[in-house]
C-alpha atoms as a PDB file:
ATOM      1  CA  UNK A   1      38.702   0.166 -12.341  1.00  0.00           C
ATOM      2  CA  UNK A   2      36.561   2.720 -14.126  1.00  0.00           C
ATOM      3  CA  UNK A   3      34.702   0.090 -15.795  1.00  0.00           C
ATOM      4  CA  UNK A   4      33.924  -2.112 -12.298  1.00  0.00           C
ATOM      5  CA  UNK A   5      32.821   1.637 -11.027  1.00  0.00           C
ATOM      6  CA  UNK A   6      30.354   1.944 -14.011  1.00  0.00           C
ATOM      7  CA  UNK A   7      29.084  -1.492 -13.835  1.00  0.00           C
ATOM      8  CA  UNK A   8      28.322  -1.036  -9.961  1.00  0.00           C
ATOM      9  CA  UNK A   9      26.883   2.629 -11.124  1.00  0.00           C
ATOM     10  CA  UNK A  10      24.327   0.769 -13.345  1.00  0.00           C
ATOM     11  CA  UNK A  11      23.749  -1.967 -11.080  1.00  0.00           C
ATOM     12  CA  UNK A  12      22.385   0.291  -8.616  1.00  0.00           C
ATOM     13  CA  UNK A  13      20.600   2.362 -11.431  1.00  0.00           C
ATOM     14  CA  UNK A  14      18.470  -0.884 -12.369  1.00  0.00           C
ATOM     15  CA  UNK A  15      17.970  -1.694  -8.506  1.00  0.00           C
ATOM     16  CA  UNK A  16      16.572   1.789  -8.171  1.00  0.00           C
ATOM     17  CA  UNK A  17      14.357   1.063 -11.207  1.00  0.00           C
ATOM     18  CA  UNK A  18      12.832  -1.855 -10.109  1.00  0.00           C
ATOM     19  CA  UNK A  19      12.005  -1.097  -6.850  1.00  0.00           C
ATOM     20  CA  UNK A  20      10.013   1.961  -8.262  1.00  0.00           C
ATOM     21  CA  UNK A  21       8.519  -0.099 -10.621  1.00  0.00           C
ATOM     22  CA  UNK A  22       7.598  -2.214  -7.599  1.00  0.00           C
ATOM     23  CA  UNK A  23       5.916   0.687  -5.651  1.00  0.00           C
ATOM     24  CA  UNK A  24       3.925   2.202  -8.714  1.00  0.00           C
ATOM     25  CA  UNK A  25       1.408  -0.466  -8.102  1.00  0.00           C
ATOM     26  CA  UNK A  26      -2.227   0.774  -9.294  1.00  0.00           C
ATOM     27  CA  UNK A  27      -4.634   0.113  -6.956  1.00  0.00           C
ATOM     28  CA  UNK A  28      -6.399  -2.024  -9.310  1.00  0.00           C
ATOM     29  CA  UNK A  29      -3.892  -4.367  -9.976  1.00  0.00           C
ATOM     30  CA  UNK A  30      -2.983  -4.849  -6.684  1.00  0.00           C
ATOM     31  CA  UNK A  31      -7.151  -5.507  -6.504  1.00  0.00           C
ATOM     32  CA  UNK A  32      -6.950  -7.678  -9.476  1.00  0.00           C
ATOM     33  CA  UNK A  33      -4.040  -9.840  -7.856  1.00  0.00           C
ATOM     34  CA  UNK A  34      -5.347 -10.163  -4.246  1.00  0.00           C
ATOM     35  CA  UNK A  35      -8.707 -11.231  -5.686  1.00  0.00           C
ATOM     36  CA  UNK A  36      -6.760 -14.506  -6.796  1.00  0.00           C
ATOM     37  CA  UNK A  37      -5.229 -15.475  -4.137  1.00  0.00           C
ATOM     38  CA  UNK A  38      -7.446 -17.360  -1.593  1.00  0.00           C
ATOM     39  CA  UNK A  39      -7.380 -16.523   1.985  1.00  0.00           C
ATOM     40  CA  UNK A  40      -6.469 -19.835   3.499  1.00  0.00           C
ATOM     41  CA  UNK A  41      -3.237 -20.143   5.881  1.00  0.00           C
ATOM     42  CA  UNK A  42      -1.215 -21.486   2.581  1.00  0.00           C
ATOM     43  CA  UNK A  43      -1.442 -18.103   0.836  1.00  0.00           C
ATOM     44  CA  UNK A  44       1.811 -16.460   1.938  1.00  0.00           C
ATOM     45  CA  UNK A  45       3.260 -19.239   0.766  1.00  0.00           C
ATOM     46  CA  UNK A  46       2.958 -17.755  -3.019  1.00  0.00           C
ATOM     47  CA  UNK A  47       5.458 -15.320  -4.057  1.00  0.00           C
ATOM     48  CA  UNK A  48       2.584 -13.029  -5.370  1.00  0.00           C
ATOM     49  CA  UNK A  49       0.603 -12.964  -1.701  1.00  0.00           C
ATOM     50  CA  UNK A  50       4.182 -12.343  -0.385  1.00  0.00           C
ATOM     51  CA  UNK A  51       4.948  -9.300  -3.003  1.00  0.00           C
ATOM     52  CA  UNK A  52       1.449  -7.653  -2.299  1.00  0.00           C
ATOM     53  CA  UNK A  53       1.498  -8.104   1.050  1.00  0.00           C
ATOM     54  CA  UNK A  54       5.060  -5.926   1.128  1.00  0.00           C
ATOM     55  CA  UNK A  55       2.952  -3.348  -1.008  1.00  0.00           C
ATOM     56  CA  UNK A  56      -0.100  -3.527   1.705  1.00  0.00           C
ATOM     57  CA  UNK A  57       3.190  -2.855   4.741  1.00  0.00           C
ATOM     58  CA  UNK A  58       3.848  -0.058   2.740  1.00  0.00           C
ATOM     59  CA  UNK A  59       1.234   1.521   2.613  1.00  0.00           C
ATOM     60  CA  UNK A  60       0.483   1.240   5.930  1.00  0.00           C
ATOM     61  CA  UNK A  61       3.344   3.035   6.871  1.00  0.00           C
ATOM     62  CA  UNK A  62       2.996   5.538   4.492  1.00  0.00           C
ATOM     63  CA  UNK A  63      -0.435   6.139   5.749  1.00  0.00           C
ATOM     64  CA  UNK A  64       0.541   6.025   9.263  1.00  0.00           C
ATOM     65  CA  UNK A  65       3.228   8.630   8.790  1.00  0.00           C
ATOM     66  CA  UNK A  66       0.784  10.778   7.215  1.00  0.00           C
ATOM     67  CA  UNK A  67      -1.149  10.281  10.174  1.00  0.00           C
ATOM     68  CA  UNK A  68       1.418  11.273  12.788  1.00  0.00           C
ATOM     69  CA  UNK A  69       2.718  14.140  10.816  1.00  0.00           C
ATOM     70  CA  UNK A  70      -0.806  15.829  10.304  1.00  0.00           C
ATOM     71  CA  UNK A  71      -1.054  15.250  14.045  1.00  0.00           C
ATOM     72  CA  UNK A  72       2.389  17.103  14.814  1.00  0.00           C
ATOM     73  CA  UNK A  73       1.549  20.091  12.877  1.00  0.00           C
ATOM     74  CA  UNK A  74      -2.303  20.640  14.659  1.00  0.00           C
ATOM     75  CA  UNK A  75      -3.959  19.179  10.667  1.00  0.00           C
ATOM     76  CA  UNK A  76      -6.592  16.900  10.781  1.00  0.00           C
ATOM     77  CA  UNK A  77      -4.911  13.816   9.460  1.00  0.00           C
ATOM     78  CA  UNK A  78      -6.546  11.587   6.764  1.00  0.00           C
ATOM     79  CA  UNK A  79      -7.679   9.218   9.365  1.00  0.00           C
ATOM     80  CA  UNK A  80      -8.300   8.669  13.218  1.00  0.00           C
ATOM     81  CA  UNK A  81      -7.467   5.158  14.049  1.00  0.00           C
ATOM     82  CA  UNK A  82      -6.885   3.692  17.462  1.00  0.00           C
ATOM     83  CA  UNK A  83      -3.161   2.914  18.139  1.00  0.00           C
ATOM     84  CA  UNK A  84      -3.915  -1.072  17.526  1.00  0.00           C
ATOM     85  CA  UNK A  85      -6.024  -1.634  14.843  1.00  0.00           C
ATOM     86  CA  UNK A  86      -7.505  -5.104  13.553  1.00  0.00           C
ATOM     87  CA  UNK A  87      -7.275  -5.859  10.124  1.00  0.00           C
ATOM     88  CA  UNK A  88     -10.249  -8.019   8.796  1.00  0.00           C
ATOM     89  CA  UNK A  89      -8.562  -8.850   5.297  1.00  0.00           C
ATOM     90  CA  UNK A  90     -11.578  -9.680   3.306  1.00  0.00           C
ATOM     91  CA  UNK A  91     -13.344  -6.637   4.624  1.00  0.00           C
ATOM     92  CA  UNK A  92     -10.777  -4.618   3.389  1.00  0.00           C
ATOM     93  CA  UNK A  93     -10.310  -6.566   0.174  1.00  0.00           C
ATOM     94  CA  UNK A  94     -14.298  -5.538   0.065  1.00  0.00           C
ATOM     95  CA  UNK A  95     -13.650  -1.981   0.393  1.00  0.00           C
ATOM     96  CA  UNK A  96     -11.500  -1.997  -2.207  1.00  0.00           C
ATOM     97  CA  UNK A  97     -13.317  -4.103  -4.485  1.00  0.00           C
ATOM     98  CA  UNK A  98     -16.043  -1.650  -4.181  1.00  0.00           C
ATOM     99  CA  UNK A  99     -14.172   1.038  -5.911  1.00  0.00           C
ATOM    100  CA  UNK A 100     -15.024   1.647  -9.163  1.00  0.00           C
ATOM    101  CA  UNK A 101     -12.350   0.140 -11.725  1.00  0.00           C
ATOM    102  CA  UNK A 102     -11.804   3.462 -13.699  1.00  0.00           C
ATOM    103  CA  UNK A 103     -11.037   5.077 -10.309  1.00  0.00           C
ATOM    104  CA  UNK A 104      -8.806   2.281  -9.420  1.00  0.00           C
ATOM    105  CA  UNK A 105      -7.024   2.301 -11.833  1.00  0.00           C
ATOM    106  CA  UNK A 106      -5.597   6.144 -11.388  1.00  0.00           C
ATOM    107  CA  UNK A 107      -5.380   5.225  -7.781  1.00  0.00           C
ATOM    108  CA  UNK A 108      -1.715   3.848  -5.525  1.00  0.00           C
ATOM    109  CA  UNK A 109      -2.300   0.559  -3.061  1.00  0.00           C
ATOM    110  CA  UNK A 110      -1.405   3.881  -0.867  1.00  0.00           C
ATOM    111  CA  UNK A 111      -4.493   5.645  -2.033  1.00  0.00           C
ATOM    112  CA  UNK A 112      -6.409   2.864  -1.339  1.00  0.00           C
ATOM    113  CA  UNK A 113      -5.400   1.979   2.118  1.00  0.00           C
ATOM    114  CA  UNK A 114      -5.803   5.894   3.133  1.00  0.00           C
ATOM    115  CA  UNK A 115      -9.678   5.750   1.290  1.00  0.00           C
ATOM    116  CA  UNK A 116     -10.436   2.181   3.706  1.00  0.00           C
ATOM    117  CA  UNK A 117      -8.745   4.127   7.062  1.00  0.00           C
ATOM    118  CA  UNK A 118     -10.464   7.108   6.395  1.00  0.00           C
ATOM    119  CA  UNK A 119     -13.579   5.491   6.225  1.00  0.00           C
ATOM    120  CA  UNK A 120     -13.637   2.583   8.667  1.00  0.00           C
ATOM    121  CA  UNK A 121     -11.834   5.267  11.209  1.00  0.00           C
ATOM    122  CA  UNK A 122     -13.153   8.983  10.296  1.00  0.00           C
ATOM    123  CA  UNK A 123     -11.900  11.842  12.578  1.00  0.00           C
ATOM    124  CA  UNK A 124     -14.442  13.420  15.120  1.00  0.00           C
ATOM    125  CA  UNK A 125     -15.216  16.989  13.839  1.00  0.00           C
ATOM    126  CA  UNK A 126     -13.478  19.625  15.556  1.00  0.00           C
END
């Protein structure tokens, strides 16, 4: 029994290690990876599109939580965007191109998504 215990002990060990391994994604690999992957309705059919496109969701959300907790506590959050927004992929693939490498390269998919809302929807000035 105590062995089943540790093997289910390191199972969940290497889970947790590869899903953080997942998420520390630099910004210019994710770059490097999207800018491979044509944008035709076939993509998502690659496991890669599919894997970056879960790091894109979470960054989102990441963002957007950012967002409505700024909000809540009276900050001016990171960005100001509407409650629907339209994503234009390749214009946001653009952004992010446009980065500078060496900066990408210290940057999270999450740092990257926050840099593209902030600047395609900047807060008014209070």
């Amino acid at each position: 029994m105590k062995k089943f215990a540790l093997a289910i002990g390191m199972a969940v060990c290497l889970a947790a290690g590869s899903v953080a391994a997942q998420s520390a994604m630099t910004l210019n690999d994710f770059v490097t990876r999207a800018n491979r992957i044509p944008l035709n309705p076939t993509a998502m059919l690659r496991p890669d599109a599919h894997r970056l496109k879960g790091e894109v969701e979470r960054a989102f959300r990441t963002v957007g939580n950012e967002i409505e907790t700024a909000r809540t506590a009276g900050r001016t959050p990171p960005a100001c965007p509407p409650d629907r927004i339209s994503l234009d992929v390749r214009q946001m693939l653009a952004f992010l191109n446009g980065i500078p490498e060496t900066r990408r390269q210290r940057m999270t998919v999450t740092d990257g998504i926050r840099s593209w809302m902030g600047s395609r929807y900047p807060c008014a000035a209070r």
